[in-house]
N, C-alpha and C. Protein backbone atom coordinates (compact mmCIF):
# COMPACT_ATOMS: atom_id res chain seq x y z
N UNK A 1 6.00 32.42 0.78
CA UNK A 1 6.16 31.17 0.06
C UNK A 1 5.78 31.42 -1.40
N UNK A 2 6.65 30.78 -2.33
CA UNK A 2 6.40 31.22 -3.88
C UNK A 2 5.21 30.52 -3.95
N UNK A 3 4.90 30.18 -5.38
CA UNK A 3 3.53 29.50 -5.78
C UNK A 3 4.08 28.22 -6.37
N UNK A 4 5.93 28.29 -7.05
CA UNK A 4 6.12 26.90 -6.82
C UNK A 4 6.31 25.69 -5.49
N UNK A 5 6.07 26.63 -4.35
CA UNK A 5 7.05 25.65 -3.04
C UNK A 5 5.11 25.57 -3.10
N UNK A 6 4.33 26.36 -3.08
CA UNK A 6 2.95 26.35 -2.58
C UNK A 6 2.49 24.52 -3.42
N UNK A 7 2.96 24.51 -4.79
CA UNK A 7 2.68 23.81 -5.80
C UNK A 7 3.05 21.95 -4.92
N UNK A 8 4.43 22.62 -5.28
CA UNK A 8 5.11 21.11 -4.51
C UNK A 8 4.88 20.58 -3.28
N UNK A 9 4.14 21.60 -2.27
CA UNK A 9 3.96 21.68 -0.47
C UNK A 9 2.64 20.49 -1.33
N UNK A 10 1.64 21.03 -1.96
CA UNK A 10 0.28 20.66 -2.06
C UNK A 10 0.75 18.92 -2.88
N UNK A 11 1.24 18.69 -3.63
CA UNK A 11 1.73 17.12 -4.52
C UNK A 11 2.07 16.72 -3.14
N UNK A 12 3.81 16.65 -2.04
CA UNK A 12 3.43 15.79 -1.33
C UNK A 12 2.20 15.43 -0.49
N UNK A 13 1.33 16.58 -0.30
CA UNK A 13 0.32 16.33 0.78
C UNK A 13 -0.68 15.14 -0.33
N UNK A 14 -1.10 15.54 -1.59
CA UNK A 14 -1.58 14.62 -2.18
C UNK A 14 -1.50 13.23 -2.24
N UNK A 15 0.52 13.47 -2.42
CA UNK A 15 0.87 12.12 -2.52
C UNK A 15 0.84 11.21 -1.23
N UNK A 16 0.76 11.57 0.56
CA UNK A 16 0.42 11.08 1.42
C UNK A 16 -0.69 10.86 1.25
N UNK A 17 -1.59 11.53 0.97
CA UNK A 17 -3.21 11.10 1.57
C UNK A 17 -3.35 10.12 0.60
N UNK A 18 -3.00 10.37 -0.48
CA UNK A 18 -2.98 9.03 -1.85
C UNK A 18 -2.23 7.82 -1.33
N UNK A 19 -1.33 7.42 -0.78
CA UNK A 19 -0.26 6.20 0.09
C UNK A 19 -1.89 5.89 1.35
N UNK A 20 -1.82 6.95 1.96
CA UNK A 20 -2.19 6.56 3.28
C UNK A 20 -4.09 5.75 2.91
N UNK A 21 -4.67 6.08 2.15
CA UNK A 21 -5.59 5.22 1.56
C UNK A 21 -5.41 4.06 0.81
N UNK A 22 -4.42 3.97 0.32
CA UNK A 22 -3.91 3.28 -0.64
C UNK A 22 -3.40 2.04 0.35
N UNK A 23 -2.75 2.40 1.44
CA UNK A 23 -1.97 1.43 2.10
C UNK A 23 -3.07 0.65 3.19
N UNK A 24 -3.95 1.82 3.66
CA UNK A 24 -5.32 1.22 4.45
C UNK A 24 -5.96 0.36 3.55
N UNK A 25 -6.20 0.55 2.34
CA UNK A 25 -6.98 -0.53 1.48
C UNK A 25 -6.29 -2.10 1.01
N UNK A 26 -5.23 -1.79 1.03
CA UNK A 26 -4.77 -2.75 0.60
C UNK A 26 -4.23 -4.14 2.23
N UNK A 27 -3.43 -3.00 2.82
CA UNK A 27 -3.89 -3.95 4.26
C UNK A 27 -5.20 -4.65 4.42
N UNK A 28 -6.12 -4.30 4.55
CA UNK A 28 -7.61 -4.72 4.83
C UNK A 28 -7.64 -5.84 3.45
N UNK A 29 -7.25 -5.63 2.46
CA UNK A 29 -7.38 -6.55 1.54
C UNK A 29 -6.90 -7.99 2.21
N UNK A 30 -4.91 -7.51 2.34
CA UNK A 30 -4.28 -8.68 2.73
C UNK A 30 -4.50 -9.17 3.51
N UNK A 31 -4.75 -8.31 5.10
CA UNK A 31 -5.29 -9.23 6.14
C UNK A 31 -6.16 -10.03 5.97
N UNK A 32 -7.75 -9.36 5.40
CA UNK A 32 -8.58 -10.43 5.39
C UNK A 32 -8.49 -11.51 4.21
N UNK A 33 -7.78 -11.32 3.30
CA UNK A 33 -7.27 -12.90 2.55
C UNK A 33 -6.71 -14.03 3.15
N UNK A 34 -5.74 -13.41 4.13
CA UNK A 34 -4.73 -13.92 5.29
C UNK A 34 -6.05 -14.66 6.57
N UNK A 35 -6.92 -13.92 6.64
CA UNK A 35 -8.17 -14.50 8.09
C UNK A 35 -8.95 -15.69 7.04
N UNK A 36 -8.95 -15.51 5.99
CA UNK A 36 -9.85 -16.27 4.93
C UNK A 36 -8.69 -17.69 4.77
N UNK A 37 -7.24 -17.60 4.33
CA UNK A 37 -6.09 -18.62 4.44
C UNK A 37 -6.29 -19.68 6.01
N UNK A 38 -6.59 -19.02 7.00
CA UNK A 38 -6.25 -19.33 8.25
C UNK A 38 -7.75 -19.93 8.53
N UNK A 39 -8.79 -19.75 8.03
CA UNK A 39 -10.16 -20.41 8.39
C UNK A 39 -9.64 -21.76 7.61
N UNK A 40 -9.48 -21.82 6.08
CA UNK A 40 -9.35 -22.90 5.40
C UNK A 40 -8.75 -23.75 5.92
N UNK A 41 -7.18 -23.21 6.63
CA UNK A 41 -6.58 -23.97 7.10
C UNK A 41 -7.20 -24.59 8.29
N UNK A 42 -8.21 -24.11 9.17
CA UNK A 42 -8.39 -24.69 10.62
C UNK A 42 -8.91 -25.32 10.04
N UNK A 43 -10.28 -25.40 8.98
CA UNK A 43 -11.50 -26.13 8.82
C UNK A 43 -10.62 -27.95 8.72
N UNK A 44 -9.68 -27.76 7.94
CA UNK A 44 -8.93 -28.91 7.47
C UNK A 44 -7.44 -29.11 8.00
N UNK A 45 -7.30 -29.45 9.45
CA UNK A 45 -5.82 -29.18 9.60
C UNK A 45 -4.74 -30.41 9.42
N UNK A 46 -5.36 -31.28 8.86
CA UNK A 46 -4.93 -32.55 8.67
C UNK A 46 -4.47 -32.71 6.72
N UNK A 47 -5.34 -31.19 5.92
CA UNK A 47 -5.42 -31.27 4.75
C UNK A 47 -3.77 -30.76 4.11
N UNK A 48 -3.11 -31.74 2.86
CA UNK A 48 -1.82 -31.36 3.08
C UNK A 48 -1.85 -29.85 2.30
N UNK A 49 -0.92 -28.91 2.72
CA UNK A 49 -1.09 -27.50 1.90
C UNK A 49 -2.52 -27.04 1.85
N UNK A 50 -3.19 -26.82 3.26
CA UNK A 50 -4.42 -26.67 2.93
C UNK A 50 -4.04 -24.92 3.47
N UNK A 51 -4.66 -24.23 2.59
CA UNK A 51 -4.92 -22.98 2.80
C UNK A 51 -3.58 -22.20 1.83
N UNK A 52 -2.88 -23.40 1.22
CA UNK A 52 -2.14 -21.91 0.87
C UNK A 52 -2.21 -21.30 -0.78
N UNK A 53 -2.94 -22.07 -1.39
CA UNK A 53 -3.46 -21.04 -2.22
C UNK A 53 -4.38 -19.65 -2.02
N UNK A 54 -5.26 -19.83 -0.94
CA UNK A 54 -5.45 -18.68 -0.04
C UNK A 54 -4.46 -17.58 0.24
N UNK A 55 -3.57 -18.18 0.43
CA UNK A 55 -2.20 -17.26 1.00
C UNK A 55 -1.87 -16.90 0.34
N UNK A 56 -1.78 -17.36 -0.74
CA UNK A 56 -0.81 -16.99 -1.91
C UNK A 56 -1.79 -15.64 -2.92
N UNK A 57 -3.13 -16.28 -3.12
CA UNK A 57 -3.97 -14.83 -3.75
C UNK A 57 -4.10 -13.99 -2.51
N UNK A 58 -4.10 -14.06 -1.16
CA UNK A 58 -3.54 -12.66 -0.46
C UNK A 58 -2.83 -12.08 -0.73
N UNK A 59 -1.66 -12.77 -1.07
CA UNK A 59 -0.01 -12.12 -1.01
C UNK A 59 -0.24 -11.01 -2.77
N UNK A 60 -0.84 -11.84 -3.43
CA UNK A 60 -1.29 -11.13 -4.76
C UNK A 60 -2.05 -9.83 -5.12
N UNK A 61 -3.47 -10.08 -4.27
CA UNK A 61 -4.57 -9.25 -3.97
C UNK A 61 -4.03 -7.76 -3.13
N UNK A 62 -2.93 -8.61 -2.47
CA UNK A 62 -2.20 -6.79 -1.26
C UNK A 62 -1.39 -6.51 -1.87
N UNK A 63 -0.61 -7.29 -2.83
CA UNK A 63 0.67 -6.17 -3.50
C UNK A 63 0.16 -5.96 -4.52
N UNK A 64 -1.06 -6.21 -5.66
CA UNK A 64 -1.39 -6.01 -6.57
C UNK A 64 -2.47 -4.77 -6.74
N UNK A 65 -2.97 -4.73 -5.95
CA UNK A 65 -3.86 -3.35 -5.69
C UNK A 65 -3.48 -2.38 -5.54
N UNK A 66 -1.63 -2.15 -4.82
CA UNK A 66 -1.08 -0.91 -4.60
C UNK A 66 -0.84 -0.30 -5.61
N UNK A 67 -0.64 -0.27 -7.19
CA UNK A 67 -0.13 0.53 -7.61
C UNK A 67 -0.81 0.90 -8.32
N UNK A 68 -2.53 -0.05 -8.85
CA UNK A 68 -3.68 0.62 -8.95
C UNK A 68 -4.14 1.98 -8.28
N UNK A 69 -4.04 1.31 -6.60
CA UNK A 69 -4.84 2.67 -6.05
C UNK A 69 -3.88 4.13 -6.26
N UNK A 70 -2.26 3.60 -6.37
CA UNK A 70 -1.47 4.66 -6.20
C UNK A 70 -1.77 6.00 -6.86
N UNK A 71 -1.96 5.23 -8.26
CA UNK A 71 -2.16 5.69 -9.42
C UNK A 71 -3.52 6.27 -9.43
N UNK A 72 -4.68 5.82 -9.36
CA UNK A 72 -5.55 6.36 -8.97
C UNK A 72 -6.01 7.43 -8.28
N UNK A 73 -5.56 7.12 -6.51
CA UNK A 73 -5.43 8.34 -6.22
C UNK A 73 -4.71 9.73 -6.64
N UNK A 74 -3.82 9.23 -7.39
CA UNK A 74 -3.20 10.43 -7.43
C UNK A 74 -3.66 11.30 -8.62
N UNK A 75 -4.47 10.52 -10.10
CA UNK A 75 -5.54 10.96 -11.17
C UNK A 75 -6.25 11.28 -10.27
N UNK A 76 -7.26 11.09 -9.32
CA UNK A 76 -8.22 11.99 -8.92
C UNK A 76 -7.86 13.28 -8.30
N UNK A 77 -6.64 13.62 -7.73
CA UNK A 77 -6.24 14.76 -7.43
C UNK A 77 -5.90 15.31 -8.63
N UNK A 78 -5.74 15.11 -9.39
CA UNK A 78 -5.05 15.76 -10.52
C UNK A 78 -3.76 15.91 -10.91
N UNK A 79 -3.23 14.98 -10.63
CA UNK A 79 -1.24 15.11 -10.45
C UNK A 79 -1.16 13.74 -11.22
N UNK A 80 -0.48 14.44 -12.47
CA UNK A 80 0.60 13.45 -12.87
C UNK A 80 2.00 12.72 -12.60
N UNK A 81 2.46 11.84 -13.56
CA UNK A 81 4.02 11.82 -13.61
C UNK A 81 4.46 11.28 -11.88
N UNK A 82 3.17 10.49 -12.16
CA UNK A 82 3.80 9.79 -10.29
C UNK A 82 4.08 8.61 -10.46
N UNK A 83 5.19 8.55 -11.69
CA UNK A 83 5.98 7.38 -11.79
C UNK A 83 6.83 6.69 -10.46
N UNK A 84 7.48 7.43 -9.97
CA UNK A 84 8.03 7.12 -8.96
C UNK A 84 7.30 6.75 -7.56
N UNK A 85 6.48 7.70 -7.92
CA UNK A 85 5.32 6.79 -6.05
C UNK A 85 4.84 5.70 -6.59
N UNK A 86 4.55 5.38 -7.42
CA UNK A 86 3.67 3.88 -8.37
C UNK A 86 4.72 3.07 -8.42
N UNK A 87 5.97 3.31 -8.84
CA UNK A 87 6.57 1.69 -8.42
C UNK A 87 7.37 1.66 -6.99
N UNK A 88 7.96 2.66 -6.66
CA UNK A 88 8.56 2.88 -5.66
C UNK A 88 7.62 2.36 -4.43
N UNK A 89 6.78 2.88 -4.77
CA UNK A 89 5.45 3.00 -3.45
C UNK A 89 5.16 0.99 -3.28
N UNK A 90 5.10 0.54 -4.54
CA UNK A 90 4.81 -0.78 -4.48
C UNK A 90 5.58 -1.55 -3.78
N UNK A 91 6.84 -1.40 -4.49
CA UNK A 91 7.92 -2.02 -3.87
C UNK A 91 8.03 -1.84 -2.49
N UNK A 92 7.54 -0.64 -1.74
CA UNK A 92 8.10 -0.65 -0.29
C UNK A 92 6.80 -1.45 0.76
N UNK A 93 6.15 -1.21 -0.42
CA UNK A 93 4.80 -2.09 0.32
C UNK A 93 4.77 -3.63 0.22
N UNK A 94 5.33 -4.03 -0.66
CA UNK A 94 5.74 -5.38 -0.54
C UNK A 94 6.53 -5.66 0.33
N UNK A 95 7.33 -4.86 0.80
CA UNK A 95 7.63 -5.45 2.45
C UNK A 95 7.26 -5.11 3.57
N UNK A 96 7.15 -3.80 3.48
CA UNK A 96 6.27 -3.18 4.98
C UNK A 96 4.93 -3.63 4.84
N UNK A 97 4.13 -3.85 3.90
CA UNK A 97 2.54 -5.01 3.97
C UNK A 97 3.31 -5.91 4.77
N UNK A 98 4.05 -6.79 4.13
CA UNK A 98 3.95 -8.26 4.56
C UNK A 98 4.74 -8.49 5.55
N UNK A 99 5.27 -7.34 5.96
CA UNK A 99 5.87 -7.05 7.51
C UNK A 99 4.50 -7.09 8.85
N UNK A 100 3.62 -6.12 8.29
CA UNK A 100 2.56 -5.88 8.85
C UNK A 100 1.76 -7.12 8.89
N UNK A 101 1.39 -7.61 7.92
CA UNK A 101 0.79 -8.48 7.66
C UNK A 101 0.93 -10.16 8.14
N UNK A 102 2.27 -10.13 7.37
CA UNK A 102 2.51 -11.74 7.86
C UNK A 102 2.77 -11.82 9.34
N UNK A 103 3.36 -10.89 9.41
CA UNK A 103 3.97 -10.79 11.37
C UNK A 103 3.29 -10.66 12.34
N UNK A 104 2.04 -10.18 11.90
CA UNK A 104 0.85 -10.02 13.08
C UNK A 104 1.53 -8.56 13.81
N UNK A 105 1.47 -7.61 13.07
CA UNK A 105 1.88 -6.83 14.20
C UNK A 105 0.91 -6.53 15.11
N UNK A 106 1.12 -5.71 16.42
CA UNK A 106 -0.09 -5.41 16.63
C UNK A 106 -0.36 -3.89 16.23
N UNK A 107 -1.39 -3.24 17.21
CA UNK A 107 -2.22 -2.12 16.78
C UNK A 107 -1.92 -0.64 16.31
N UNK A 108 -1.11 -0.67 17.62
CA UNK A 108 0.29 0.44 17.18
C UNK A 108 1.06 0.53 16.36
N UNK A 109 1.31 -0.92 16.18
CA UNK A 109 2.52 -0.80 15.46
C UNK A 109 1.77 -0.96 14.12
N UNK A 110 0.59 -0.97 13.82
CA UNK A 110 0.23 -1.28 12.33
C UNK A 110 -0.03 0.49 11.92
N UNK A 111 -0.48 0.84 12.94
CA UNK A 111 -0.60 2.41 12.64
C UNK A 111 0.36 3.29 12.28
N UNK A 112 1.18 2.81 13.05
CA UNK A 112 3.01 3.82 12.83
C UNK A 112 3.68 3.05 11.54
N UNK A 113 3.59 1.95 11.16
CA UNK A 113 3.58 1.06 10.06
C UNK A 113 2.75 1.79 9.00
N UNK A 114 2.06 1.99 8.70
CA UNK A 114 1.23 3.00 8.01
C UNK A 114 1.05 4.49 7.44
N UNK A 115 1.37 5.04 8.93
CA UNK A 115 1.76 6.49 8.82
C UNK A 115 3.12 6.50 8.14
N UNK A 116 4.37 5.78 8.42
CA UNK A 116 5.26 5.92 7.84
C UNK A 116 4.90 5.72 6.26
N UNK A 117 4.39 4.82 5.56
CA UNK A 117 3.96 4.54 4.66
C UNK A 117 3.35 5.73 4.04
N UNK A 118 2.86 6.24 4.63
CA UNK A 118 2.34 7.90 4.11
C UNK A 118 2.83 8.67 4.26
N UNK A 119 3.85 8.94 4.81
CA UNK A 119 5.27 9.94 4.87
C UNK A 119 5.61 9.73 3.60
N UNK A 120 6.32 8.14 3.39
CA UNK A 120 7.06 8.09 2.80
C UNK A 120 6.46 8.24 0.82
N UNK A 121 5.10 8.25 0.75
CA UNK A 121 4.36 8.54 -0.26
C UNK A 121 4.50 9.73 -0.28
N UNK A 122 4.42 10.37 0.03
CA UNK A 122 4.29 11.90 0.13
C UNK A 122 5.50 12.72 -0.24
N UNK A 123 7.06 11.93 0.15
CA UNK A 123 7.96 12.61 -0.53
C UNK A 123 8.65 11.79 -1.85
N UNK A 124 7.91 10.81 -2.13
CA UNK A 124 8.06 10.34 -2.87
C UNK A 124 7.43 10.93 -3.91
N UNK A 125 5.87 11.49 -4.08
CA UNK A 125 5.14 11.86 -5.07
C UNK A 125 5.64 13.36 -5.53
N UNK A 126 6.57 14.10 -4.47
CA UNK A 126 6.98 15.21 -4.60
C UNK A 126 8.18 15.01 -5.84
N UNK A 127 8.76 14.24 -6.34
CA UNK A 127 9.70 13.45 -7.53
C UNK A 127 8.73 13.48 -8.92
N UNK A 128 8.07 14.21 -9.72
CA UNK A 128 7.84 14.27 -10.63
C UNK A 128 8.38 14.30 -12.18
N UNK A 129 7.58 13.07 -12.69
CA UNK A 129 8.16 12.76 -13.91
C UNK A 129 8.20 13.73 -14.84
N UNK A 130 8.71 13.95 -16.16
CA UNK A 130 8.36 14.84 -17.20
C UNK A 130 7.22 14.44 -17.86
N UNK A 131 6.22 15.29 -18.57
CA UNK A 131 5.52 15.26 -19.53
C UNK A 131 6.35 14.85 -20.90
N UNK A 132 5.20 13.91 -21.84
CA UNK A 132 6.42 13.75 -23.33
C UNK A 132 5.50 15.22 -24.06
């Protein structure tokens, strides 16, 4: 194996483990905004639109954190130019989150929901931008 395939083998692995934290954190965000929406709503079920400003800074708090952490993780490894996992990555999480999320999946399926999510980071981060 050259030292470029060695180079690029090591970015996607980065760029998964960077998704696959990234996507665990931000789930845990949305869900529990989503358990926090759903208390408001029981406490008051008679209240009109009760809980969904709750819902709505979930829906904010889980797609808004992804492209922080994306980005993040991927500065602490040391890899630039992960333009493409940072919006790409967002965008797919705005629906596979709120697939996961709004739908209640269950346990399995949030895991394989996930892992894919870190596949799909991983060959995504392998797409590197240019330096200016």
């Amino acid at each position: 194996m050259t030292i470029a395939a060695r180079i690029r083998t090591a970015r996607g692995v980065k760029g998964a483990v960077a998704a696959a934290v990234s996507a665990t954190v931000c789930y845990v965000i949305w869900s529990g905004g989503r358990d926090w929406a759903a208390g408001v709503r029981d406490a008051d079920p008679d209240a009109f639109l009760a809980g969904s400003v709750e819902s709505v800074l979930a829906l904010i708090a889980g797609v808004a954190c992804m492209p922080v952490l994306l980005w993040a993780g991927m500065r602490a490894m040391q890899e630039r130019g992960s333009h493409l996992l940072v919006l790409a990555g967002t965008g797919v999480w705005f629906f596979l989150g709120g697939h996961v999320v709004e739908d209640a999946v269950d346990g399995v399926g949030t895991a394989l929901f996930l892992a894919l999510f870190a596949v799909l980071g991983g060959l995504l981060a392998l797409v590197r931008t240019p330096d200016r």
